[in-house]
Protein backbone atom coordinates (compact mmCIF):
# COMPACT_ATOMS: atom_id res chain seq x y z
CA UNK A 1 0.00 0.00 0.00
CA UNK A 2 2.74 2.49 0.83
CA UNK A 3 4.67 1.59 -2.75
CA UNK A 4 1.21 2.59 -4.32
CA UNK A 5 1.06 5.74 -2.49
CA UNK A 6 4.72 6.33 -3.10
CA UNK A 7 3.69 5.73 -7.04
CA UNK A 8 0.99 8.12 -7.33
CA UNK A 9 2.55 10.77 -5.05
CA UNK A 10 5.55 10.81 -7.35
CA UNK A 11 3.39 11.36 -10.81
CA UNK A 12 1.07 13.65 -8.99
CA UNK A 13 4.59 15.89 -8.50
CA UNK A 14 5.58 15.35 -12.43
CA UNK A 15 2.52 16.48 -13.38
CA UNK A 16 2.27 19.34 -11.05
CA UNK A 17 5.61 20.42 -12.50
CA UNK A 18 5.30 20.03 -16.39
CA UNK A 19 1.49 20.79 -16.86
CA UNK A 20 0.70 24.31 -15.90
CA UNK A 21 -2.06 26.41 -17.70
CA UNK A 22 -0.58 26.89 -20.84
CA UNK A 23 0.63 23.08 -21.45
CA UNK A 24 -2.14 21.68 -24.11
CA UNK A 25 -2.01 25.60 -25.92
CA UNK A 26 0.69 26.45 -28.76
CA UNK A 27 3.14 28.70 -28.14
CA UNK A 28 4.47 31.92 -29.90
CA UNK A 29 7.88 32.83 -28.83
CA UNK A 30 10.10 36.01 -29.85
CA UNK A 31 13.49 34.91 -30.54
CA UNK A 32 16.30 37.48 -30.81
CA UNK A 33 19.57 38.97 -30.16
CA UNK A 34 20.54 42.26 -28.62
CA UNK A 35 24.15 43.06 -28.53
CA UNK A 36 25.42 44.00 -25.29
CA UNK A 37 25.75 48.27 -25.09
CA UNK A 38 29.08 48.24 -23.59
CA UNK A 39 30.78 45.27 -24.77
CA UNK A 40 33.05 44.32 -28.08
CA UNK A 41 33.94 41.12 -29.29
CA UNK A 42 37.49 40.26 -30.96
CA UNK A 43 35.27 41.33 -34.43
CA UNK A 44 36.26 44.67 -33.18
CA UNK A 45 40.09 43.91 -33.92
CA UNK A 46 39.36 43.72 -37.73
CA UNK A 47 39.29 46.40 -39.68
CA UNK A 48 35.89 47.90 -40.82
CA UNK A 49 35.08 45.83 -44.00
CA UNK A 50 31.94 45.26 -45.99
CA UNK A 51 30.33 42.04 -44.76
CA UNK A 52 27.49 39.95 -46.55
CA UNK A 53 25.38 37.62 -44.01
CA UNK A 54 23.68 34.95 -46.20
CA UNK A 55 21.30 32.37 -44.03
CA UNK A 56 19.78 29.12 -45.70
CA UNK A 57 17.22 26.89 -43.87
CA UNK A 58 18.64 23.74 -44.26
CA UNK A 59 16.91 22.16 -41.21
CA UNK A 60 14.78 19.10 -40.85
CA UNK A 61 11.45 19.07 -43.27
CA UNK A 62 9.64 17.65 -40.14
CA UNK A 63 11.03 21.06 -37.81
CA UNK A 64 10.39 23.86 -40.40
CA UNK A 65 7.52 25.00 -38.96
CA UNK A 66 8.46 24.89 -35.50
CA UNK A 67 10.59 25.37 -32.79
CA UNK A 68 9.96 22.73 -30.47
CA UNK A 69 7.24 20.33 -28.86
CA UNK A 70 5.37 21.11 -25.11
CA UNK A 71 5.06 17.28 -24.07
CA UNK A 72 3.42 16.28 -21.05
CA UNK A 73 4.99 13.79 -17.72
CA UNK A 74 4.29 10.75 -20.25
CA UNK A 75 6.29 12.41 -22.92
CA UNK A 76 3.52 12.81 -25.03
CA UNK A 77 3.56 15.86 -27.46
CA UNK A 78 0.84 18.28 -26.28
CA UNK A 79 0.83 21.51 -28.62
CA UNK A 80 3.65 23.06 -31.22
CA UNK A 81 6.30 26.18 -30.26
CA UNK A 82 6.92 28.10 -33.08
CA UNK A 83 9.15 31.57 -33.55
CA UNK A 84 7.35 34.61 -34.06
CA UNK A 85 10.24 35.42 -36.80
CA UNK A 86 11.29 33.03 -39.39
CA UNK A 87 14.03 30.96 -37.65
CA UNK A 88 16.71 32.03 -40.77
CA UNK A 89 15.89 35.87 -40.25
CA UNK A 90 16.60 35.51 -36.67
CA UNK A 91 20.05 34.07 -37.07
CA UNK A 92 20.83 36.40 -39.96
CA UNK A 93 19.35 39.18 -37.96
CA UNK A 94 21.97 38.15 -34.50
CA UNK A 95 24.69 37.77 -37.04
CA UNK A 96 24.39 41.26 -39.02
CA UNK A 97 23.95 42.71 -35.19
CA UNK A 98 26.85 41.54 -34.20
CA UNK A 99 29.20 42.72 -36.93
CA UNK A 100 27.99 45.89 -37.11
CA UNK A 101 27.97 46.53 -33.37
CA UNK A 102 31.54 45.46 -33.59
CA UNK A 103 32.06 48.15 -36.38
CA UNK A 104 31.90 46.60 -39.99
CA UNK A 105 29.24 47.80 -42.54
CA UNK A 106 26.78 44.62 -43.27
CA UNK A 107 25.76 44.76 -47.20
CA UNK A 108 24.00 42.61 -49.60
CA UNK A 109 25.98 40.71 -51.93
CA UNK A 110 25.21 42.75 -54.85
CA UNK A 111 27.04 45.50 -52.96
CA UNK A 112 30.52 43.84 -53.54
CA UNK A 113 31.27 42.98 -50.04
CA UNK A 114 34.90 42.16 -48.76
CA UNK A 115 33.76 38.89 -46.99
CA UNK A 116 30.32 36.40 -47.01
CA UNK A 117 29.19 34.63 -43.68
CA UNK A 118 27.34 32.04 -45.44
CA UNK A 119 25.38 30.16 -42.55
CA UNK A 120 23.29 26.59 -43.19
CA UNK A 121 20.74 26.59 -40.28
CA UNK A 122 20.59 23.14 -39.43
CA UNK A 123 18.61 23.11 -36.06
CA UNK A 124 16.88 25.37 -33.79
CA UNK A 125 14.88 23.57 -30.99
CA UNK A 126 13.55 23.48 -27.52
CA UNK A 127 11.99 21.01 -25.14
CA UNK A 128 11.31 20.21 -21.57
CA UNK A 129 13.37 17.44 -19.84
CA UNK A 130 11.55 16.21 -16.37
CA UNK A 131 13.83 15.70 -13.52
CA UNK A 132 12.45 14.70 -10.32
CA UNK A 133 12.27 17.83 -8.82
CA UNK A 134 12.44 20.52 -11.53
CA UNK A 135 11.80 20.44 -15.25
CA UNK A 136 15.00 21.23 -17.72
CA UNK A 137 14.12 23.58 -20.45
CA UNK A 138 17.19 23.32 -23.20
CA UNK A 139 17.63 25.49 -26.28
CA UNK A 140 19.78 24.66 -29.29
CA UNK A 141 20.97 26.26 -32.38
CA UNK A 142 23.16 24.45 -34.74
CA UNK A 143 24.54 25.09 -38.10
CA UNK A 144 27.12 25.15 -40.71
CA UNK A 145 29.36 28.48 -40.68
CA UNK A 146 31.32 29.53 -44.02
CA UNK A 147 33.55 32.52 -44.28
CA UNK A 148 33.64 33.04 -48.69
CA UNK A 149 35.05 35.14 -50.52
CA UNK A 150 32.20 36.60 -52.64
CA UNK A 151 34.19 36.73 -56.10
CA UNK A 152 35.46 33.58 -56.49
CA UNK A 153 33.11 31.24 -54.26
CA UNK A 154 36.00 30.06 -52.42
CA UNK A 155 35.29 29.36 -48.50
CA UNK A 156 38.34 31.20 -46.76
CA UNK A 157 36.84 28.60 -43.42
CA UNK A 158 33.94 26.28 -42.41
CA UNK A 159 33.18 24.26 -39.81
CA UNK A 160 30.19 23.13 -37.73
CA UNK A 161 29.05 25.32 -34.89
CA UNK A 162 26.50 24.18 -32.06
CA UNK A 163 25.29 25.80 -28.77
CA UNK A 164 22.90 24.84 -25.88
CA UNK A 165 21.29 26.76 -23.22
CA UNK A 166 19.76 24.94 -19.67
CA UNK A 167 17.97 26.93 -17.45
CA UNK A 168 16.02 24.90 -14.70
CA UNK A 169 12.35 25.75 -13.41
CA UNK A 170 9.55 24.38 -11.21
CA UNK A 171 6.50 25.13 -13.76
CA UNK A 172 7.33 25.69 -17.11
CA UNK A 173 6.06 28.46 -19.20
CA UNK A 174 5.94 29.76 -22.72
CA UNK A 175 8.32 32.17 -21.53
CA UNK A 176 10.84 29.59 -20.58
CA UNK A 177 11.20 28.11 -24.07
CA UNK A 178 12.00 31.25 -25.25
CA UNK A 179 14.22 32.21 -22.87
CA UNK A 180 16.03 29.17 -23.26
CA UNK A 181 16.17 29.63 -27.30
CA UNK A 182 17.44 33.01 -26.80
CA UNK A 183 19.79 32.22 -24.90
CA UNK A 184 20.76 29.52 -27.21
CA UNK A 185 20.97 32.17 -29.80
CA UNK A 186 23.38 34.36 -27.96
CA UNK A 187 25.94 31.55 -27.10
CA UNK A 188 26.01 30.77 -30.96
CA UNK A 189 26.78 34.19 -31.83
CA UNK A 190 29.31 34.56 -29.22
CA UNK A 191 30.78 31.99 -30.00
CA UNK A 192 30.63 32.95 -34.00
CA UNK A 193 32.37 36.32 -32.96
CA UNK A 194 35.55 34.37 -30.94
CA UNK A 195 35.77 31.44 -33.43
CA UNK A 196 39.70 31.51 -34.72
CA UNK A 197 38.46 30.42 -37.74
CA UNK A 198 36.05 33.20 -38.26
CA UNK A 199 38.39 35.73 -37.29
CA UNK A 200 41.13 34.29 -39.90
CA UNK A 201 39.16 34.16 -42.05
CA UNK A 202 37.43 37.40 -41.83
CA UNK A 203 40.90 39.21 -41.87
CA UNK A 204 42.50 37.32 -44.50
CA UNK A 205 39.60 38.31 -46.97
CA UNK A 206 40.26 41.84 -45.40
CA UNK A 207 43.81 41.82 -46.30
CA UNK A 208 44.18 39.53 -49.08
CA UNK A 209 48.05 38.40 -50.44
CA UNK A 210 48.86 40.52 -53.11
């Protein structure tokens, strides 16, 4: 009799913690990046060039239209997350941000720009993971990062780039996924700005070898 008491007292306290309110209604969540006022990134030791910021959705047919899945203590899916802002417009928005907070002039590519980010958005997602006493709420952002030089189509670097944002909570909210997704956001970004890569890139298209 106590195990059974034990049992139900321990899925009354999942539920408690992943179904509040909002749990079986979609959610609309505004995703973006805001550079920090007072702060530079090593961007800021390049020389002010012309800088294209491409973005292609390249993620998962099945995740286009969303950003994540509210699931409930069984782990069944409950109602859809999706951005407010096309997922590629918000990474190409953080990216331009960034480069021109750090002092560089972002262009199109008909504008004959010194560099191209090209960027292939491979995931944006968040989700709930149920601990015993507190839910998880994780945000990631992957993708592809290319530095290219815009006349010949040559990629100066590439490489993958992923980031993940926890943040723990009791009840979870709308307002949790997209905190964790923002925060997501501005890990990727920061970590765009302080890639060696990136940088190398970036100045090498700057100055190229005569």
């Amino acid at each position: 009799m106590l195990a059974v008491k034990s049992s139900l007292c321990s899925a009354a306290v999942l539920t408690i913690l992943v179904l509040p309110g909002c749990a079986l209604t979609d959610a609309n969540v505004d995703v973006a990046y805001v550079p920090e006022a007072e702060k530079k990134s090593p961007l800021s030791t390049i020389e002010t060039m012309a800088i294209a910021v491409v973005v292609e959705d390249d993620r998962d047919p099945g995740e286009k239209d969303i950003v994540g899945h509210k699931k409930n203590s069984y782990g069944m899916i409950t109602a859809k997350i999706f951005s407010k802002t096309p997922p590629a417009s918000v990474l190409h928005d953080a990216l331009a941000k960034e480069l021109a907070h750090n002092g560089h002039q972002v262009v199109g590519q008909q504008a004959s720009p010194r560099a191209v980010v090209r960027t292939s958005l491979k995931r944006i997602w968040t989700e709930a993971k149920i601990h015993f006493w507190d839910v998880e709420v994780t945000g990631t952002l992957s993708s592809q990062i290319s530095i290219v030089a815009p006349k010949s189509g040559q990629a100066a670097y590439t490489a993958p780039m992923s980031c993940t944002y926890r943040c723990s909570t009791q009840i979870v909210t709308d307002g949790d996924y997209q905190k964790a997704l923002n925060g997501a956001l501005a890990e990727f970004v920061r970590s765009f700005a302080r890639d060696p890569g990136v940088l190398k890139g970036l100045r090498g298209l700057r100055e190229p070898k005569p």
